[in-house]
Protein backbone atom coordinates (compact mmCIF):
# COMPACT_ATOMS: atom_id res chain seq x y z
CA UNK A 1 -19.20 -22.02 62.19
CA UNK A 2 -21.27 -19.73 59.76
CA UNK A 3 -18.42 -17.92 59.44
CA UNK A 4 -16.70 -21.06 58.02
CA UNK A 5 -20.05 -21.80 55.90
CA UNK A 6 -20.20 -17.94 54.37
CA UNK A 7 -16.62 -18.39 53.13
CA UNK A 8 -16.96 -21.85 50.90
CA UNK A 9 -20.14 -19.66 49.17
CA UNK A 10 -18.09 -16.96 48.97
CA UNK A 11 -15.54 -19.48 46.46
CA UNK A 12 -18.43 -21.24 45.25
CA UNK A 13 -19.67 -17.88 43.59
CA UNK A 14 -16.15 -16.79 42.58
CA UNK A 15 -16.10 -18.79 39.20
CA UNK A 16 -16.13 -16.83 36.06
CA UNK A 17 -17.34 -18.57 33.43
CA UNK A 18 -15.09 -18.37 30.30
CA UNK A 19 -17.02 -19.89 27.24
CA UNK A 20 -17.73 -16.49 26.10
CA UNK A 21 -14.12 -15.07 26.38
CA UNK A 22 -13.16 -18.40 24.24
CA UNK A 23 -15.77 -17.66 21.62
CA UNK A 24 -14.59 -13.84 21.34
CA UNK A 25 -11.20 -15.09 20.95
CA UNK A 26 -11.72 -17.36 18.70
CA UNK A 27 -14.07 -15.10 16.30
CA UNK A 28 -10.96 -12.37 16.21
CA UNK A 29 -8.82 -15.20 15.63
CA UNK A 30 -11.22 -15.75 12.12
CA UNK A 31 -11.28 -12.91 11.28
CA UNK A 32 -7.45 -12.04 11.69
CA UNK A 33 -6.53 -15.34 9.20
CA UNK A 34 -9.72 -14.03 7.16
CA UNK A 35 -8.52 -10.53 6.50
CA UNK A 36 -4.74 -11.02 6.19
CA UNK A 37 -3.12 -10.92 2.82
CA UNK A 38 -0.18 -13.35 2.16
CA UNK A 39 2.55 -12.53 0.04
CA UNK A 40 4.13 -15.03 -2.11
CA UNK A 41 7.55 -14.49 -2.72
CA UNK A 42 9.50 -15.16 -5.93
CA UNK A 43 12.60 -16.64 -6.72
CA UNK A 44 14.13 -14.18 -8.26
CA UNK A 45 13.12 -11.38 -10.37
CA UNK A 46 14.91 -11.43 -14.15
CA UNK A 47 15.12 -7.85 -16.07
CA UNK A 48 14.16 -8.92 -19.29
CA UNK A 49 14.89 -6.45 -22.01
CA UNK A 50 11.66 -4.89 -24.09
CA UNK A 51 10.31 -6.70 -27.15
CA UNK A 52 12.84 -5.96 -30.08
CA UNK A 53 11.28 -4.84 -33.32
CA UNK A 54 10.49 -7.58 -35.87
CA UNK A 55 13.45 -7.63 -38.39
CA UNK A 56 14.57 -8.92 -42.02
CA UNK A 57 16.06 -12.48 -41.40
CA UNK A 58 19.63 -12.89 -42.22
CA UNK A 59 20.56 -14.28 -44.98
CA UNK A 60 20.71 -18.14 -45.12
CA UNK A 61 24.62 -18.56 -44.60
CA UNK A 62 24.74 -16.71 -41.32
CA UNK A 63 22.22 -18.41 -39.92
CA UNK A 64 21.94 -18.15 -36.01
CA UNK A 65 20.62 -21.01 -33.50
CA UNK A 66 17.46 -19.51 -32.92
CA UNK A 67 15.47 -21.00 -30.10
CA UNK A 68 11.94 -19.85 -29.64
CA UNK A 69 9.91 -20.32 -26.29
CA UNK A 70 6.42 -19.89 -25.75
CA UNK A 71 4.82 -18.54 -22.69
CA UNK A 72 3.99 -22.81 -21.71
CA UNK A 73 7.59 -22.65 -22.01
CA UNK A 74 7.97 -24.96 -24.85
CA UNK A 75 11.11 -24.72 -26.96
CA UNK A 76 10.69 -24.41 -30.71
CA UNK A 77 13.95 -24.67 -33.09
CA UNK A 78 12.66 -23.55 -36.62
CA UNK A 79 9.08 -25.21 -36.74
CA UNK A 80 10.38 -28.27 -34.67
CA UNK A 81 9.15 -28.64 -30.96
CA UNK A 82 12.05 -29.60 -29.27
CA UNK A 83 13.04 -31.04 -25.47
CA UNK A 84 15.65 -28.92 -23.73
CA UNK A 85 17.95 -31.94 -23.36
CA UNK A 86 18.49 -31.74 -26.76
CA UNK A 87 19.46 -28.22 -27.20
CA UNK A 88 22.76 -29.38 -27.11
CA UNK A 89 23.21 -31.60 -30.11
CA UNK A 90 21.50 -29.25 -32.05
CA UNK A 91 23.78 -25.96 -31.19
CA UNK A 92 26.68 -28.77 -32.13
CA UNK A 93 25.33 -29.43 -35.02
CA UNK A 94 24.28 -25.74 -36.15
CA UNK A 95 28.02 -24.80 -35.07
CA UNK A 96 29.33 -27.55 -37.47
CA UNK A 97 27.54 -26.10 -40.26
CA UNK A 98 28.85 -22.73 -39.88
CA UNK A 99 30.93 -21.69 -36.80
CA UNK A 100 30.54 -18.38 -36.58
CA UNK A 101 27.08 -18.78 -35.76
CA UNK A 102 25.47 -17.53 -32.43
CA UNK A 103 23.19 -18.96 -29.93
CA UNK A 104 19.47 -16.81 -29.62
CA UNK A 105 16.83 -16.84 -27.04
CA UNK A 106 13.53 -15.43 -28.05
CA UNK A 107 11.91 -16.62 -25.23
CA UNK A 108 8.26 -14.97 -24.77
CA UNK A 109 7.72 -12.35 -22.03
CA UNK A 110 5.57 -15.25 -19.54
CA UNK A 111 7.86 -17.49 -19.70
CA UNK A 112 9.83 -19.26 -17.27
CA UNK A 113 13.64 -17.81 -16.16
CA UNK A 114 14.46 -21.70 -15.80
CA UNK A 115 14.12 -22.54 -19.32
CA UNK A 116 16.47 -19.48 -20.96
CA UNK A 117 18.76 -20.91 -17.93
CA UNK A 118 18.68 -24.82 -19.24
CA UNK A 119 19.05 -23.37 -22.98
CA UNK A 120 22.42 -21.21 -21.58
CA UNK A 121 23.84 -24.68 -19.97
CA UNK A 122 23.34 -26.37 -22.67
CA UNK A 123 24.30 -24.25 -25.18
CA UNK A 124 27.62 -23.54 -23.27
CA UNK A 125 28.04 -27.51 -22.57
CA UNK A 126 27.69 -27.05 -26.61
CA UNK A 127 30.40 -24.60 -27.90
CA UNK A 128 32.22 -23.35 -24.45
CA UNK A 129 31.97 -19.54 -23.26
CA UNK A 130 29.78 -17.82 -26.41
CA UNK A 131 27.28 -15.23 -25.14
CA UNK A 132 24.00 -16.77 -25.30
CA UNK A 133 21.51 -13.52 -26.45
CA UNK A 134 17.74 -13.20 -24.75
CA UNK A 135 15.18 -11.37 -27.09
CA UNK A 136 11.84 -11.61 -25.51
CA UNK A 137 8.42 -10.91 -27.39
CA UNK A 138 4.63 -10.75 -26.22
CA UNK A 139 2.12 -11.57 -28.45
């Protein structure tokens, strides 16, 4: 029988406590989410094409539809703010006045890829397949 009495202490002092384990784990798990560096990805990157030299502007019967966005990616025709759903009526309406006219982006270096890409649908929802230039500028 003390045999049988020496074994159940011999369980009994078996435990291992594990609270501290837990705590060590959980401290290298802090520090792991602390000391990691997350990457945001992008959409895609765009290759935008350096800053062009200011230049003379053409004379006033070859005008060009000249859109100008800002890095808040406003669109500016002339000294009008414009929306971009109405990009269209106004290349139709800058085509009617003289059709060999072309469609220009001079979108600012920050801004968005989306907007040049709303201008371009519009513009060729506008007047068809015409090449749609990008000039980009920083202040």
């Amino acid at each position: 029988m003390a045999r049988l009495f020496k074994k159940k202490r011999a369980d009994e002092e078996m435990n291992i406590d594990l609270t501290p384990m837990l705590d060590v784990v959980f401290i290298m798990l802090i520090f792991f989410i602390v000391t990691a560096s997350f990457v945001s990805e992008q959409g895609f990157l765009v290759n935008r094409p350096p800053p062009a030299p200011e230049t003379d502007a053409p004379p006033p019967d070859k005008q060009n539809a000249v859109f100008v966005v800002s890095e808040t990616d406003e669109i500016w025709l002339g000294d009008r703010r414009i929306d971009l759903r109405s990009v269209r009526a106004n290349v139709e309406r800058i085509r009617a006045e003289n059709p060999e006219a072309s469609v220009v982006v001079r979108a600012h270096e920050l801004a968005s890829a989306s907007v040049y890409v709303g201008i371009l649908d519009q513009a060729t929802e506008a007047i068809g397949q015409v090449p749609v230039n990008l000039v980009t500028y920083s202040d």
